[in-house]
C-alpha atoms as a PDB file:
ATOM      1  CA  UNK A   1     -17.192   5.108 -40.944  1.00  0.00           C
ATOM      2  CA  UNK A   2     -18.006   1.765 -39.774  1.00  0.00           C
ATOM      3  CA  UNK A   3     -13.822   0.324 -40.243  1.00  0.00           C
ATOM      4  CA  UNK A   4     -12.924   3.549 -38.117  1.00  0.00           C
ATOM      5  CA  UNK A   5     -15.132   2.824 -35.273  1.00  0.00           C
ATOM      6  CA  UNK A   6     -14.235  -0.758 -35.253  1.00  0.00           C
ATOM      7  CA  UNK A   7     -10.386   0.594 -35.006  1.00  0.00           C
ATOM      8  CA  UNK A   8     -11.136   2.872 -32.212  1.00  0.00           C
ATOM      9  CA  UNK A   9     -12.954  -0.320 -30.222  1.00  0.00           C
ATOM     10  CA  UNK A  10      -9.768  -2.453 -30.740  1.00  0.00           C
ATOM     11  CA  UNK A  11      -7.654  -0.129 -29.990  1.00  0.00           C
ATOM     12  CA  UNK A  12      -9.100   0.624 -26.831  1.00  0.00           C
ATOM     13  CA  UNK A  13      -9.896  -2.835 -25.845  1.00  0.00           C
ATOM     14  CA  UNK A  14      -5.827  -3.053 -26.586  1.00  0.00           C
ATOM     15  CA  UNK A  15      -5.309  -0.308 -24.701  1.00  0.00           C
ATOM     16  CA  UNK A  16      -7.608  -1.737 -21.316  1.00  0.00           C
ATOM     17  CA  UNK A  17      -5.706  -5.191 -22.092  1.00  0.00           C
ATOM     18  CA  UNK A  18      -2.149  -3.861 -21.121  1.00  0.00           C
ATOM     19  CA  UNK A  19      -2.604  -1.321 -18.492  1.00  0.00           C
ATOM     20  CA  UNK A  20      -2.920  -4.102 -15.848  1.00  0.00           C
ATOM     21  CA  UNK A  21       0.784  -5.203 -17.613  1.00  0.00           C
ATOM     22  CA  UNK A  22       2.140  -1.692 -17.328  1.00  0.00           C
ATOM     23  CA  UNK A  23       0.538  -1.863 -13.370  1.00  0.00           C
ATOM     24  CA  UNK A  24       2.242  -5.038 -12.562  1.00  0.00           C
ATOM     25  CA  UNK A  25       5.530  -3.564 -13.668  1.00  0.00           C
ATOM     26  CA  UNK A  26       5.543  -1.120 -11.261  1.00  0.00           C
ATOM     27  CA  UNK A  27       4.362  -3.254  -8.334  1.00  0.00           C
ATOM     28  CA  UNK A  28       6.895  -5.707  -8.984  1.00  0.00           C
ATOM     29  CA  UNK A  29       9.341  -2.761  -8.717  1.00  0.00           C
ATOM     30  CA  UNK A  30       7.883  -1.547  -5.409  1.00  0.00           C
ATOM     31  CA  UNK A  31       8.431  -4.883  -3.820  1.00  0.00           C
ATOM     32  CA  UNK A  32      11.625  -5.507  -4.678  1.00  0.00           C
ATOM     33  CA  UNK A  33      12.095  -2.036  -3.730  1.00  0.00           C
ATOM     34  CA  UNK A  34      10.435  -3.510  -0.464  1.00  0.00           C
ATOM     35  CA  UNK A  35      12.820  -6.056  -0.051  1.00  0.00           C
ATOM     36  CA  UNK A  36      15.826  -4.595  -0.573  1.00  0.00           C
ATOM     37  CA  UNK A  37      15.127  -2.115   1.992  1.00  0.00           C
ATOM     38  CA  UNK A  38      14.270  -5.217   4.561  1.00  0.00           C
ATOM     39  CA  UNK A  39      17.290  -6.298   3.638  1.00  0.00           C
ATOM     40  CA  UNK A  40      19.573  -3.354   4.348  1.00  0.00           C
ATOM     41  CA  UNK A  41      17.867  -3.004   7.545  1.00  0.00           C
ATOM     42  CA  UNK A  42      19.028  -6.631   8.840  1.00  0.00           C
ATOM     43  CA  UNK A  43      22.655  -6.719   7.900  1.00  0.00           C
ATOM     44  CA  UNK A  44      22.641  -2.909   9.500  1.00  0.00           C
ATOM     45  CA  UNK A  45      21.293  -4.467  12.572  1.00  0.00           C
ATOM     46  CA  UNK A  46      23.610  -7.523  12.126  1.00  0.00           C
ATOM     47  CA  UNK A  47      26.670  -5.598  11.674  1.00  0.00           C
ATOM     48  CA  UNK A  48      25.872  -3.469  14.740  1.00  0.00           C
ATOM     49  CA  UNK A  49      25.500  -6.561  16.828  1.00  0.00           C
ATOM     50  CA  UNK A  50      28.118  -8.457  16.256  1.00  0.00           C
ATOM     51  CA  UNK A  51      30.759  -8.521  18.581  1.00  0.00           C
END
């Protein structure tokens, strides 16, 4: 009884470890989501003002 509970703490301190991880994926996706969008939006505006 006492090796299961002590596998159910780890694993959930592993679990609690890597969800910031998984987070920080998809943040880093959003900004350079972010970005490319700022991007696109300049050279649009660029290619509409030049002569």
């Amino acid at each position: 009884m006492r090796t299961r509970t002590t596998l159910l703490a780890f694993i959930l301190l592993a679990l609690l470890g890597v969800t910031p991880l998984l987070q920080a994926c998809h943040t880093v996706a959003g900004a350079g989501q972010d970005i490319s969008s700022t991007g696109r939006s300049i050279e649009k505006s660029a290619d509409r003002h030049t002569p």
